[in-house]
N, C-alpha and C. Protein backbone atom coordinates (compact mmCIF):
# COMPACT_ATOMS: atom_id res chain seq x y z
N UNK A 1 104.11 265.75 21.47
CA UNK A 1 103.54 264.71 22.32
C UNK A 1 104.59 263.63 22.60
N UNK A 2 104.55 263.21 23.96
CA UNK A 2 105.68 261.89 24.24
C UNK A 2 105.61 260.99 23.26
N UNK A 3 106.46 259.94 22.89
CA UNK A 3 106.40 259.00 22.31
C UNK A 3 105.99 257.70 22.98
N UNK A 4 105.45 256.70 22.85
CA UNK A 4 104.93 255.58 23.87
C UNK A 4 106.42 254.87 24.02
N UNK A 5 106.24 254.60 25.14
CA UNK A 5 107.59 253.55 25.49
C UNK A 5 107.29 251.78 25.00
N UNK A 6 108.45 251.31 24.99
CA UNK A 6 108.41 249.52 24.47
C UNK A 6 108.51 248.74 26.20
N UNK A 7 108.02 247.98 25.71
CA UNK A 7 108.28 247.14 26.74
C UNK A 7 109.73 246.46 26.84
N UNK A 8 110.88 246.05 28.25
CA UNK A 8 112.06 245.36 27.54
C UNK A 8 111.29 244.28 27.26
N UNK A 9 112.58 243.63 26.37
CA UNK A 9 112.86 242.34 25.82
C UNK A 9 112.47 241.06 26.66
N UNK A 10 111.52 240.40 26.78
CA UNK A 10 111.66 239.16 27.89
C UNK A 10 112.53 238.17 27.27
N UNK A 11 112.62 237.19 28.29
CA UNK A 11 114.08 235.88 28.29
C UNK A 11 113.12 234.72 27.65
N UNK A 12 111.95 234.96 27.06
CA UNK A 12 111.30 233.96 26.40
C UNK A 12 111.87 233.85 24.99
N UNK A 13 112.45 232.32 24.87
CA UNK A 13 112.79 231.90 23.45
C UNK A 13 111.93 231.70 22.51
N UNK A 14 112.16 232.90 21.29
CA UNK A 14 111.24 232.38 20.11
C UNK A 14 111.32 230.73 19.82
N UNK A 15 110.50 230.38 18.59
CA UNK A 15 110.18 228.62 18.27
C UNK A 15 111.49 228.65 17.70
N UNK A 16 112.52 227.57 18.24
CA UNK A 16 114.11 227.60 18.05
C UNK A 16 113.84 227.61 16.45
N UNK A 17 115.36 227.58 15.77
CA UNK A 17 115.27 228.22 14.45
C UNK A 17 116.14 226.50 14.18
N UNK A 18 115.17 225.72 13.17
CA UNK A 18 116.08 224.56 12.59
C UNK A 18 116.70 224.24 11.72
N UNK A 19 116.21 224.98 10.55
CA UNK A 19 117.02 224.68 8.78
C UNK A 19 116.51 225.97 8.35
N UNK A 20 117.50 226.35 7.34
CA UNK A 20 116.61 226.73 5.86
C UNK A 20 117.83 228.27 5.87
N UNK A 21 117.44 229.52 5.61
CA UNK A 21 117.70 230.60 5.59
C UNK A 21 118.32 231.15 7.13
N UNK A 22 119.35 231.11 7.11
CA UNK A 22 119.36 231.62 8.73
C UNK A 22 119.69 233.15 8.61
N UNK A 23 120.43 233.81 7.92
CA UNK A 23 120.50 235.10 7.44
C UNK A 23 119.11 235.65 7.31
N UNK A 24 117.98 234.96 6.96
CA UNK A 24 116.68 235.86 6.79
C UNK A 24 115.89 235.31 7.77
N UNK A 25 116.42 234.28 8.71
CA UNK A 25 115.65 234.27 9.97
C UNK A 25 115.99 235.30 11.15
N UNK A 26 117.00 235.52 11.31
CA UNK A 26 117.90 236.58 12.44
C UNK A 26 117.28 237.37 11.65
N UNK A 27 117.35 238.11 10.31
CA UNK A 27 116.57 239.42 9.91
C UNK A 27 115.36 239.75 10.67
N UNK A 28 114.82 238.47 10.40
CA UNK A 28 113.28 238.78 10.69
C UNK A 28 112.70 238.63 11.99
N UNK A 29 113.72 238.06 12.89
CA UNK A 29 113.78 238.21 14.41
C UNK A 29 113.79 239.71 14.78
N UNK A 30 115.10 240.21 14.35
CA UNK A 30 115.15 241.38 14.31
C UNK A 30 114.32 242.67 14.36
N UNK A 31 113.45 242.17 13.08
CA UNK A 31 112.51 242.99 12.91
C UNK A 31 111.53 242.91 13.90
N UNK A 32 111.52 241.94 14.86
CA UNK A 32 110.00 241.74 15.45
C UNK A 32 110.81 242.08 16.41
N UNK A 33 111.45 242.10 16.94
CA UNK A 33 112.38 243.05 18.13
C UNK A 33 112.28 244.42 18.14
N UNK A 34 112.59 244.71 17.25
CA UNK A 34 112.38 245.99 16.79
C UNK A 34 111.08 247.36 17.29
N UNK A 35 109.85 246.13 16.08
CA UNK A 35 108.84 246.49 16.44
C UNK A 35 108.10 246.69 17.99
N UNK A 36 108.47 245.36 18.47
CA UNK A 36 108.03 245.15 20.22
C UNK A 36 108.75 246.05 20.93
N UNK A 37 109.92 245.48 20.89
CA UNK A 37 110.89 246.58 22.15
C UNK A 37 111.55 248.23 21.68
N UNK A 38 112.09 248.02 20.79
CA UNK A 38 112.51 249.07 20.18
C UNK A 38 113.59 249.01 19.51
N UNK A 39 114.28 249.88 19.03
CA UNK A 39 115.92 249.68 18.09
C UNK A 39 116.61 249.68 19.18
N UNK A 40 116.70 250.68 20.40
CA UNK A 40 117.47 250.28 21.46
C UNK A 40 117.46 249.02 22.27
N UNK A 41 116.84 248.41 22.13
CA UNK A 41 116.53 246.72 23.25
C UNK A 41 117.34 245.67 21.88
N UNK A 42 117.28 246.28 20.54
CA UNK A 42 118.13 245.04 19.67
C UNK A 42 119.78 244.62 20.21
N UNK A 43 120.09 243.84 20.54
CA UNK A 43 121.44 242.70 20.20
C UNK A 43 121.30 241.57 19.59
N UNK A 44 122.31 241.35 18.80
CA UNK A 44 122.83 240.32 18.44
C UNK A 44 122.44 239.36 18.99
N UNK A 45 123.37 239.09 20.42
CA UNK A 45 123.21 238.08 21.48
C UNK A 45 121.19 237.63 21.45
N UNK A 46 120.75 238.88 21.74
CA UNK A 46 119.18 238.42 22.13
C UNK A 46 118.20 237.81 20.74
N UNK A 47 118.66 238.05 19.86
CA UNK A 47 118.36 237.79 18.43
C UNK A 47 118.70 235.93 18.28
N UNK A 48 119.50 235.95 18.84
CA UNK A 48 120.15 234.41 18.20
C UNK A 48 119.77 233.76 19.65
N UNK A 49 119.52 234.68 20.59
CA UNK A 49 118.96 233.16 21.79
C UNK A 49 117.50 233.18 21.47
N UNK A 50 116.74 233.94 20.83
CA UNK A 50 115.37 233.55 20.34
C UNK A 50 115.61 232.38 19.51
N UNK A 51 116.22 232.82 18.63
CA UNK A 51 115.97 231.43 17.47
C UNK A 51 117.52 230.60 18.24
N UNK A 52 117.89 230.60 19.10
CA UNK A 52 118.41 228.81 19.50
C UNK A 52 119.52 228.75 18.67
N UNK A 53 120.01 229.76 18.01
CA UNK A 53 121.29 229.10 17.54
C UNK A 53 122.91 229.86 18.12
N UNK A 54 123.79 229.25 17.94
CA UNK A 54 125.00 229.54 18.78
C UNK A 54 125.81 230.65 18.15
N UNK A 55 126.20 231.60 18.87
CA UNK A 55 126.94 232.86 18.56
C UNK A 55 128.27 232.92 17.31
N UNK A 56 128.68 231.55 17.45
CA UNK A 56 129.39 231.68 16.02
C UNK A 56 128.67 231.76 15.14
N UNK A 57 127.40 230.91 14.80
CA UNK A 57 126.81 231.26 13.76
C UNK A 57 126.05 232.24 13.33
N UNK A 58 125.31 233.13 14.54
CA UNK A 58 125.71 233.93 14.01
C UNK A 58 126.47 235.04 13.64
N UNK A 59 127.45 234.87 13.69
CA UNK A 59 128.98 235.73 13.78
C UNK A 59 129.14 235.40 12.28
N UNK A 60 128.80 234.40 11.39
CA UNK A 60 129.11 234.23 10.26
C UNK A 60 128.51 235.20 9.36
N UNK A 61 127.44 235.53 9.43
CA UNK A 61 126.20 236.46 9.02
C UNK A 61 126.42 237.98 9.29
N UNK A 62 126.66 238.18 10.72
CA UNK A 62 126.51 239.57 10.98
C UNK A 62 128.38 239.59 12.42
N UNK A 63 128.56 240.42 11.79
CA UNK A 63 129.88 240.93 12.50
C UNK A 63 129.26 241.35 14.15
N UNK A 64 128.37 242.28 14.19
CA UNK A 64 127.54 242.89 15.32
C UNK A 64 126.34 243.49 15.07
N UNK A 65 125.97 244.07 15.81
CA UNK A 65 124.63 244.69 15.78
C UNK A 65 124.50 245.74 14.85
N UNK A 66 125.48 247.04 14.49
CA UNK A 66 125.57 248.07 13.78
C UNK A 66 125.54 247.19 12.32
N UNK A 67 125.91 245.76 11.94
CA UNK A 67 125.99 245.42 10.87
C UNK A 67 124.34 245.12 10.46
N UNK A 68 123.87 244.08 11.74
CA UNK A 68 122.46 243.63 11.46
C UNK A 68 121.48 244.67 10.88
N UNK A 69 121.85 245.79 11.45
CA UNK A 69 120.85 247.15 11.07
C UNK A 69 121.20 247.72 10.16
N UNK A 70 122.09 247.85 9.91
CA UNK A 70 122.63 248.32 8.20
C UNK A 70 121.64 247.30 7.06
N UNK A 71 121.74 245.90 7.31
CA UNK A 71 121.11 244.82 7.11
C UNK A 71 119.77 245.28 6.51
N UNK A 72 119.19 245.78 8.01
CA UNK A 72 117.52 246.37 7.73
C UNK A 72 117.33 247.43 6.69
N UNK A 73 118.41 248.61 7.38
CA UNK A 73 118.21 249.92 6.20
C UNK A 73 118.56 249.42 5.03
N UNK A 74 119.42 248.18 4.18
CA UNK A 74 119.47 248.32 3.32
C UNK A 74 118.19 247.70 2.36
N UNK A 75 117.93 246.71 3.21
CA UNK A 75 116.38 245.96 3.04
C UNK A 75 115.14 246.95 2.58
N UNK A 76 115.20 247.70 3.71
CA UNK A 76 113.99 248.94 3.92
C UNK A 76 114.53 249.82 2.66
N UNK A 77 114.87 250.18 1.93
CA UNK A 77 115.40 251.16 1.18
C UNK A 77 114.88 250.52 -0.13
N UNK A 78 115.70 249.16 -0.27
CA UNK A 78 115.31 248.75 -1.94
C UNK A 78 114.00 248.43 -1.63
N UNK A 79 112.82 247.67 -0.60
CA UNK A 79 111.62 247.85 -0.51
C UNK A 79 110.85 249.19 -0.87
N UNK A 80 111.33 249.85 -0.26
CA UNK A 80 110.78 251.52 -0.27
C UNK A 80 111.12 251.88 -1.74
N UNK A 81 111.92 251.33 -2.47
CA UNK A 81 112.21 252.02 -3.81
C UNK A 81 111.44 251.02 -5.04
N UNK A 82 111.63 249.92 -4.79
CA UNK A 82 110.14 249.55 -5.18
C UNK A 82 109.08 249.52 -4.84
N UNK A 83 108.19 249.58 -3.97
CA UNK A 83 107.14 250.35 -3.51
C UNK A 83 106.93 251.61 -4.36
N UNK A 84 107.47 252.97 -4.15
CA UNK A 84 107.45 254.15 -4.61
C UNK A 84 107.97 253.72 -6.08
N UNK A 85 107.90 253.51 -6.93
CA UNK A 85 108.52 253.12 -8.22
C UNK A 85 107.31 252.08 -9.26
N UNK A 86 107.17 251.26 -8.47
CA UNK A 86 105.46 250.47 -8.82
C UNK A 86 104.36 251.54 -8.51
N UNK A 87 103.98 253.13 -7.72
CA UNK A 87 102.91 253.20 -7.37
C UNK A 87 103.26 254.46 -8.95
N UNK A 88 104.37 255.11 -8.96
CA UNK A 88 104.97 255.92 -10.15
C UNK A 88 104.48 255.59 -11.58
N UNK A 89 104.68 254.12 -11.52
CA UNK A 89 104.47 253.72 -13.02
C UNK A 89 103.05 253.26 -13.41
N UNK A 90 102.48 252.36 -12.36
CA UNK A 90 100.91 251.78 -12.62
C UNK A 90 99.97 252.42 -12.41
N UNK A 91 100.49 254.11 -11.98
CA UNK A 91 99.38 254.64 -12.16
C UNK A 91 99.26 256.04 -12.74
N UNK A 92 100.31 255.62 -13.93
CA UNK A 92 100.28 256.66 -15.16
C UNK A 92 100.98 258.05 -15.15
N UNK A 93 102.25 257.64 -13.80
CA UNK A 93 103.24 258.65 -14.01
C UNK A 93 102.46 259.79 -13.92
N UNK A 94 103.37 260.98 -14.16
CA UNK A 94 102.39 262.34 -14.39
C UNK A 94 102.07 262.71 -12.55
N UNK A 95 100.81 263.85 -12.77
CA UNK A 95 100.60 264.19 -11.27
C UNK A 95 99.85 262.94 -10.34
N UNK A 96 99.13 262.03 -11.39
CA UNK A 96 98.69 260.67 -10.38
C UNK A 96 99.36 259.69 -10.10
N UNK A 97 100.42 259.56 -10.71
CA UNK A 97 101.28 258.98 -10.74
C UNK A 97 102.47 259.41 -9.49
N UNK A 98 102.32 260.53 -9.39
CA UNK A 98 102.89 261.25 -8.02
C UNK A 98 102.13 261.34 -6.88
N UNK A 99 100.71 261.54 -6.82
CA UNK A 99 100.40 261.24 -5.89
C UNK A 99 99.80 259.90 -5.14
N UNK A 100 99.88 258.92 -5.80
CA UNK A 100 99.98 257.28 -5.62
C UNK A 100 101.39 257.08 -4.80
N UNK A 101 102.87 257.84 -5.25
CA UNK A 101 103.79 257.87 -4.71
C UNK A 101 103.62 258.00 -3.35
N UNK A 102 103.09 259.22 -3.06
CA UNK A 102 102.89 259.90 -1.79
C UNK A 102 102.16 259.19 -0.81
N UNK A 103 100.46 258.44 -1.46
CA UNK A 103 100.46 257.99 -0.72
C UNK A 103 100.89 256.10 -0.43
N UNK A 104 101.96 255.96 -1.34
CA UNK A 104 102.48 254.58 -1.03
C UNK A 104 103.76 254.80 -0.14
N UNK A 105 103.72 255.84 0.03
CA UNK A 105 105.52 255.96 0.67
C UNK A 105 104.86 255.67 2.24
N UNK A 106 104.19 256.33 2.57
CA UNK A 106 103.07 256.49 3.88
C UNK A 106 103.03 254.82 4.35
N UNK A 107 102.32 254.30 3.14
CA UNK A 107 101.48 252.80 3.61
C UNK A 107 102.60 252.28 4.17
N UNK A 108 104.05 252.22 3.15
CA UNK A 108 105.24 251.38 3.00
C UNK A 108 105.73 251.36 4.67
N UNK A 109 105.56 252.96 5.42
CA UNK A 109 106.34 253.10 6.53
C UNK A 109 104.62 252.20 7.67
N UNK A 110 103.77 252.25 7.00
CA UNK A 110 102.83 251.42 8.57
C UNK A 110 102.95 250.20 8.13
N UNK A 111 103.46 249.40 6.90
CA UNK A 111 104.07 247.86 6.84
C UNK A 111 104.75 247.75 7.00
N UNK A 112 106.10 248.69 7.60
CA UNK A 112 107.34 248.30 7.44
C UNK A 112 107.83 249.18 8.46
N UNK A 113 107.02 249.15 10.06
CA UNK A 113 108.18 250.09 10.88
C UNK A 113 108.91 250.23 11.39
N UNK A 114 109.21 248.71 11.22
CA UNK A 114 110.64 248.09 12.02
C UNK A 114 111.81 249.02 11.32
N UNK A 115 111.30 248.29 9.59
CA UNK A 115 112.69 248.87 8.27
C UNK A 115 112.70 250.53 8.63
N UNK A 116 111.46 251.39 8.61
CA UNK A 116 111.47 252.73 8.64
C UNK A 116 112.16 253.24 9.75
N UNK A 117 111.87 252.69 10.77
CA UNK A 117 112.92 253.24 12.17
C UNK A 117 113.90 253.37 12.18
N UNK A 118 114.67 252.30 11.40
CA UNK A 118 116.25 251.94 10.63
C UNK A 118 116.57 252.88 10.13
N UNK A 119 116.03 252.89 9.20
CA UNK A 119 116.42 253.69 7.45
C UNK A 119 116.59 254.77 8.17
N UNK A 120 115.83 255.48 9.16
CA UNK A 120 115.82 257.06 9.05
C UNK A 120 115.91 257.67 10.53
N UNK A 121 116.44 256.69 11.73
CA UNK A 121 116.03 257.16 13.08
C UNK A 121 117.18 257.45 13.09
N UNK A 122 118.22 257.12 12.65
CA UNK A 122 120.17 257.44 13.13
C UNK A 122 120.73 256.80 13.65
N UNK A 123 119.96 255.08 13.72
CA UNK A 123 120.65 254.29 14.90
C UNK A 123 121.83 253.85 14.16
N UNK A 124 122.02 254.25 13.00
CA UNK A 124 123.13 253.41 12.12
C UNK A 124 124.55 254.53 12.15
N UNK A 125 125.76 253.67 13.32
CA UNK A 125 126.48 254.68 12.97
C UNK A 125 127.07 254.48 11.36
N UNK A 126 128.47 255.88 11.23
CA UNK A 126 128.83 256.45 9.77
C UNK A 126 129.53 254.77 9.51
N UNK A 127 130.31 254.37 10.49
CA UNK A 127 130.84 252.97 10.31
C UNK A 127 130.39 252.08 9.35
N UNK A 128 128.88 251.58 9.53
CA UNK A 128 128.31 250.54 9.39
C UNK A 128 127.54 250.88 7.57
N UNK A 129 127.74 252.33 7.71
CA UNK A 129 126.92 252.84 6.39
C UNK A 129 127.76 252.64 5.56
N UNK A 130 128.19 251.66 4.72
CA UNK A 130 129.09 251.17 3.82
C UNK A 130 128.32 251.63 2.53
N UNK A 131 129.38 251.40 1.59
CA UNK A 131 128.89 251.71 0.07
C UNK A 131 127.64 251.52 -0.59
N UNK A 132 127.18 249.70 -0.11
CA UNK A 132 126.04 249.44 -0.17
C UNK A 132 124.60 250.23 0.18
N UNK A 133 124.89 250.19 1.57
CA UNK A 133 124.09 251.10 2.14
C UNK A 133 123.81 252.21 1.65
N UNK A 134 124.62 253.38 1.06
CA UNK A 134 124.36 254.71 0.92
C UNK A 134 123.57 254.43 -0.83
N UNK A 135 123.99 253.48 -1.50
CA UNK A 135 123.78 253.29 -2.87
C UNK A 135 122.30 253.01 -2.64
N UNK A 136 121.78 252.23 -1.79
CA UNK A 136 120.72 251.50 -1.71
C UNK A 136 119.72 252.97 -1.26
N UNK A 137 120.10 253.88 -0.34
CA UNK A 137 119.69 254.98 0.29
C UNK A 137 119.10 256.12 -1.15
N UNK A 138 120.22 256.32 -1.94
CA UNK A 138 120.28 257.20 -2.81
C UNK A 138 119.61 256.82 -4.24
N UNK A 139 119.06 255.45 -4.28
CA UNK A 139 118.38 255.42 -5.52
C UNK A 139 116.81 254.82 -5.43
N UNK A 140 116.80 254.77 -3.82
CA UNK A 140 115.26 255.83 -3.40
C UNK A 140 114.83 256.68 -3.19
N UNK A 141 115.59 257.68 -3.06
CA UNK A 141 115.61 259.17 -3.29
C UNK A 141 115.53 259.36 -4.75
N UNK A 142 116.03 258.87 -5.53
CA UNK A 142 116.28 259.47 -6.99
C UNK A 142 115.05 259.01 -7.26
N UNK A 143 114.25 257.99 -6.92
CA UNK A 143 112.43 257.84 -7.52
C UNK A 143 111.69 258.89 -7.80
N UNK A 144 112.21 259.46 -6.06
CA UNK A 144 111.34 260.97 -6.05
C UNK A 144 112.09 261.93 -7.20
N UNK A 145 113.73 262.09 -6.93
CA UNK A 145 114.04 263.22 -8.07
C UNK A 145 113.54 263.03 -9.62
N UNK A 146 113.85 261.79 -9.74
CA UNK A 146 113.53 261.43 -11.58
C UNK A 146 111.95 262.06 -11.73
N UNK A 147 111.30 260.99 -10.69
CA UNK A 147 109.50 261.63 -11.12
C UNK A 147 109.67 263.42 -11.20
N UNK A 148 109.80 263.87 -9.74
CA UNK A 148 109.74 265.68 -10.31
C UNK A 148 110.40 265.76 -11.39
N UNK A 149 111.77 265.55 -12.15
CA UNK A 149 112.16 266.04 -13.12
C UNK A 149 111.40 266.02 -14.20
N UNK A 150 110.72 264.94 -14.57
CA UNK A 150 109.82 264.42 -15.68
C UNK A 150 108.58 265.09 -15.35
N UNK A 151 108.18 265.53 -14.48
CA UNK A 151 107.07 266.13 -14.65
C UNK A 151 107.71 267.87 -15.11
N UNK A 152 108.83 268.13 -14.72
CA UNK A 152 109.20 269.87 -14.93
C UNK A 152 109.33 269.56 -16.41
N UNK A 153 110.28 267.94 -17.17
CA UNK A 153 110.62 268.37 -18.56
C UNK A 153 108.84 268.46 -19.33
N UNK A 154 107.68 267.64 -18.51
CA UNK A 154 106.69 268.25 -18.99
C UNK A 154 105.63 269.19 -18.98
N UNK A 155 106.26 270.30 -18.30
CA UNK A 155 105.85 271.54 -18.06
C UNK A 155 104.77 271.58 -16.80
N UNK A 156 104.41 270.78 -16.04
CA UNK A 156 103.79 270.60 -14.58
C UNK A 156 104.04 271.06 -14.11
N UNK A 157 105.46 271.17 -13.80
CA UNK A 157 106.34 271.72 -11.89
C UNK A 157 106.98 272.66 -12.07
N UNK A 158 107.21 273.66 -11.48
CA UNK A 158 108.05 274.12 -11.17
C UNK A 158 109.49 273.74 -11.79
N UNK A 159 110.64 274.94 -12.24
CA UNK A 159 111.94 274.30 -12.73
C UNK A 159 112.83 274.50 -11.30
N UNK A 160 112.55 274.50 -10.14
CA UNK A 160 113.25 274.59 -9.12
C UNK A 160 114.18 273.61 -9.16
N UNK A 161 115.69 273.66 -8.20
CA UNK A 161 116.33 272.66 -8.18
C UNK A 161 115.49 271.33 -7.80
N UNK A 162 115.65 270.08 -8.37
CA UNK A 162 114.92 268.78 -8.38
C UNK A 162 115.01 268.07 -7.18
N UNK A 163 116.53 268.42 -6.76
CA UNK A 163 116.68 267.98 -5.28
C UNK A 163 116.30 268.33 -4.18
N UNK A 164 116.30 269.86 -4.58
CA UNK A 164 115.65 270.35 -3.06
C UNK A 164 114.14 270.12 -2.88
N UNK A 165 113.56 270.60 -4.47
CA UNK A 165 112.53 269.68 -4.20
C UNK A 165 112.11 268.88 -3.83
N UNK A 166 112.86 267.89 -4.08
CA UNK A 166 112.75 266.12 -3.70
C UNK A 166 112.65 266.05 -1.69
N UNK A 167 114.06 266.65 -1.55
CA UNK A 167 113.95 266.85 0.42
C UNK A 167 112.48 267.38 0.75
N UNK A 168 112.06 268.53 -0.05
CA UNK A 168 110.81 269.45 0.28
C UNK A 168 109.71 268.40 0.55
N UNK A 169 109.44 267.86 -0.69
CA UNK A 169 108.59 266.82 -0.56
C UNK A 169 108.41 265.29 0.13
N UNK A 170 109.67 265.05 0.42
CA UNK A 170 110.00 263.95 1.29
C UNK A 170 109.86 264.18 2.81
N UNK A 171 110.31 265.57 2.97
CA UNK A 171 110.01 266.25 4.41
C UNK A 171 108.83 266.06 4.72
N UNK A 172 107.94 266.50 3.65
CA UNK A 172 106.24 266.11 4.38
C UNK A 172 105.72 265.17 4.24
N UNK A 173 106.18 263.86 3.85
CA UNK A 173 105.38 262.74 3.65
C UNK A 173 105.75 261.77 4.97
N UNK A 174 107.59 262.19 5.20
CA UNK A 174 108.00 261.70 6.23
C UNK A 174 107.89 262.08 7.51
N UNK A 175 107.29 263.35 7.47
CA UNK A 175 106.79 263.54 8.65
C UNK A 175 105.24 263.00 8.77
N UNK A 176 104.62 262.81 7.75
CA UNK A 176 102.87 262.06 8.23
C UNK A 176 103.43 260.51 8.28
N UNK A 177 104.06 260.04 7.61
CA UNK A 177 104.63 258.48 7.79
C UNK A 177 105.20 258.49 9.73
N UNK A 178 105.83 259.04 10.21
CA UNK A 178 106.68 259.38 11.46
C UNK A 178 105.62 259.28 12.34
N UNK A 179 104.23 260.20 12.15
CA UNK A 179 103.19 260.53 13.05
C UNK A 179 101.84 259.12 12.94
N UNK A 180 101.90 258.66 11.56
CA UNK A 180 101.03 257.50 11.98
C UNK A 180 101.89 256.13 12.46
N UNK A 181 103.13 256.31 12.34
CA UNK A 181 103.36 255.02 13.12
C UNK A 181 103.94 255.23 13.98
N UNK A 182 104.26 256.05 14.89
CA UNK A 182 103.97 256.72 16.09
C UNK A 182 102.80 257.06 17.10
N UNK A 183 101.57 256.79 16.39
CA UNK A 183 100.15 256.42 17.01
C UNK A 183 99.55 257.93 17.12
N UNK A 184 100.31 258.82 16.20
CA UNK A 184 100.22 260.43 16.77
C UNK A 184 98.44 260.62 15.83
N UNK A 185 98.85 259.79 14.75
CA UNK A 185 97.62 260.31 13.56
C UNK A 185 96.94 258.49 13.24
N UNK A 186 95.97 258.32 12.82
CA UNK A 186 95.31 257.08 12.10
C UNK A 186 95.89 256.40 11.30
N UNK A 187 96.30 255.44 11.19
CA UNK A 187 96.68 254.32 9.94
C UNK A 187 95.89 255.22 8.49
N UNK A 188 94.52 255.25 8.56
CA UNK A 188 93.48 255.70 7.72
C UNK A 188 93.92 256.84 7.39
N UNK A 189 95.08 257.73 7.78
CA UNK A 189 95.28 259.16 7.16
C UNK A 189 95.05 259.07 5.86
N UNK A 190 95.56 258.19 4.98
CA UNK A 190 96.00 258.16 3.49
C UNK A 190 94.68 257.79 3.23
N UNK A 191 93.64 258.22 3.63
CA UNK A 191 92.29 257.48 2.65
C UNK A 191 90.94 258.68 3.30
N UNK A 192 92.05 259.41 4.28
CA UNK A 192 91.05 260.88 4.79
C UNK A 192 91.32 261.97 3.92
N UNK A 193 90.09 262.98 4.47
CA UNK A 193 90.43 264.61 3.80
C UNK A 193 91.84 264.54 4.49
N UNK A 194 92.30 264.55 5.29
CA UNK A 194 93.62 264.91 5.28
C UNK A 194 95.04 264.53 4.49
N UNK A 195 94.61 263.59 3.65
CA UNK A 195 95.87 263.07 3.08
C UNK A 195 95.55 263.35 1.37
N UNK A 196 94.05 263.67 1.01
CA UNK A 196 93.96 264.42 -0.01
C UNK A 196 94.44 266.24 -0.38
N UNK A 197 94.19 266.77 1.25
CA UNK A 197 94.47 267.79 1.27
C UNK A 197 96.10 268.01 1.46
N UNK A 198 96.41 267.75 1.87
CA UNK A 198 97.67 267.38 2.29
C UNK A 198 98.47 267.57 0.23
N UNK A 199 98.57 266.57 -0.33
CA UNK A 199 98.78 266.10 -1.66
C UNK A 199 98.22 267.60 -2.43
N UNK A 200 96.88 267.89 -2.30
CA UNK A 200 96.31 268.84 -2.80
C UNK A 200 97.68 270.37 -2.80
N UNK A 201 97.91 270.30 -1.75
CA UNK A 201 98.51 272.02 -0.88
C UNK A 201 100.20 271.56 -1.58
N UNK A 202 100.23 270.23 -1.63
CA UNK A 202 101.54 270.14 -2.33
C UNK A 202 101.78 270.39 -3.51
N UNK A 203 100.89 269.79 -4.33
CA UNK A 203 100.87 270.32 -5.63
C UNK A 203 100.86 271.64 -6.13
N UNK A 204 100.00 272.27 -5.24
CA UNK A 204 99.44 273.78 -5.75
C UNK A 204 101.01 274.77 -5.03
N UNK A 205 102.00 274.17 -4.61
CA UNK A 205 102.80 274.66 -4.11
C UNK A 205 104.26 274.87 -5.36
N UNK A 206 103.93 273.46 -6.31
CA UNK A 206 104.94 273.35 -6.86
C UNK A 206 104.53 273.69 -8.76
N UNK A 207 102.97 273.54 -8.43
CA UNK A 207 102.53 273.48 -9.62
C UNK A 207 103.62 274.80 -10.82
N UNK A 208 103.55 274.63 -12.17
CA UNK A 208 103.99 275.08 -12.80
C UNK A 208 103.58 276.89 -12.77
N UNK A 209 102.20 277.17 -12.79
CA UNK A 209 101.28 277.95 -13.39
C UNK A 209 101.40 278.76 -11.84
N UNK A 210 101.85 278.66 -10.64
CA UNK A 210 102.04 279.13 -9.37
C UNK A 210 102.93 280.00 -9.64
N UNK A 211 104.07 279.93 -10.33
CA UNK A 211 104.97 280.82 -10.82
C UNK A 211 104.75 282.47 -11.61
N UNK A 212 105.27 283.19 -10.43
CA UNK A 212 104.84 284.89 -10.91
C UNK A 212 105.97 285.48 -11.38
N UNK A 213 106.34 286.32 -12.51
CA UNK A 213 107.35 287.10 -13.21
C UNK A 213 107.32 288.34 -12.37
């Protein structure tokens, strides 16, 4: 199905920007750019004539645009890794503890689709993906690997490689995260038969006892 188009950017100035955080005001401009127009309608330039302040400053903050968005993915990542990491632990680890994961990874991308578009659409070239970035990338991924591992060292899962697992399972959550904030499926997926079943067909896929000699 098409994707809906953004509207451009209008020449209306956000409420000028006067004190305080200016690094997490341009962020958060950003983000509402994002959301409205799209990752393609973001600049620099249009970011800082919303909030009223002058191009050196922000030149102090962000080099260019490929930096500002690195900015987001790295934001969106340690969010997403706490998110998925709080839903892991408070609700008793193990298979509920995994599927609280699953469905917090979901919620994280319809609160956060500015960060999710970032993190995972490709607008970030290899340039901008600095050390930070990939570190920040890779130890939200490892939420997912550590949990499967701990469930295989306790005889639950499957002993398949942990990683491929990890893609396996990230593949399908990120594709229902992709489709509800894309308008393809309901916000409400994660609270329908479909997002039980969904979780259900995963498990029984990886479960331990699925395994034939």
């Amino acid at each position: 199905m098409a994707r809906s188009t953004h509207p451009r950017p209008g020449k209306k100035p956000a409420k000028p920007y006067h004190h305080g955080d200016l690094r997490r005001a341009l962020l958060d401009e950003a983000l509402r750019t994002i959301q409205t127009y799209g990752v393609e309608h973001l600049t620099l330039r249009t970011v800082g004539e919303r909030l009223g302040v002058s191009r050196s400053a922000l030149y102090r903050h962000f080099a260019d645009k490929q930096s500002l968005l690195a900015t987001v993915g790295k934001e969106g990542f340690r969010k997403l890794r706490q998110t998925t990491t709080d839903a892991w632990e408070q609700n008793g680890r193990g298979r509920a503890g995994f599927q609280a994961m699953g469905k917090a990874y979901v919620q994280f991308a319809v609160a956060h689709p500015s960060h999710y578009r970032v993190m995972f659409g490709g607008f970030i070239e290899s340039a901008a993906k600095d050390d930070h970035f990939l570190a920040e990338a890779k130890a939200a991924f490892k939420v997912l690997v550590d949990a499967l591992v701990e469930q295989q060292n306790a005889g639950d899962i499957r002993r398949d490689d942990p990683v491929v697992m990890a893609r396996f399972v990230w593949a399908l959550f990120h594709g229902t995260a992709m489709l509800v904030i894309d308008g393809q499926l309901p916000e409400e997926v994660q609270r329908d038969p479909l997002g039980h079943y969904t979780f259900e067909r995963l498990y029984a896929s990886i479960r331990q006892e699925t395994l034939r000699t």
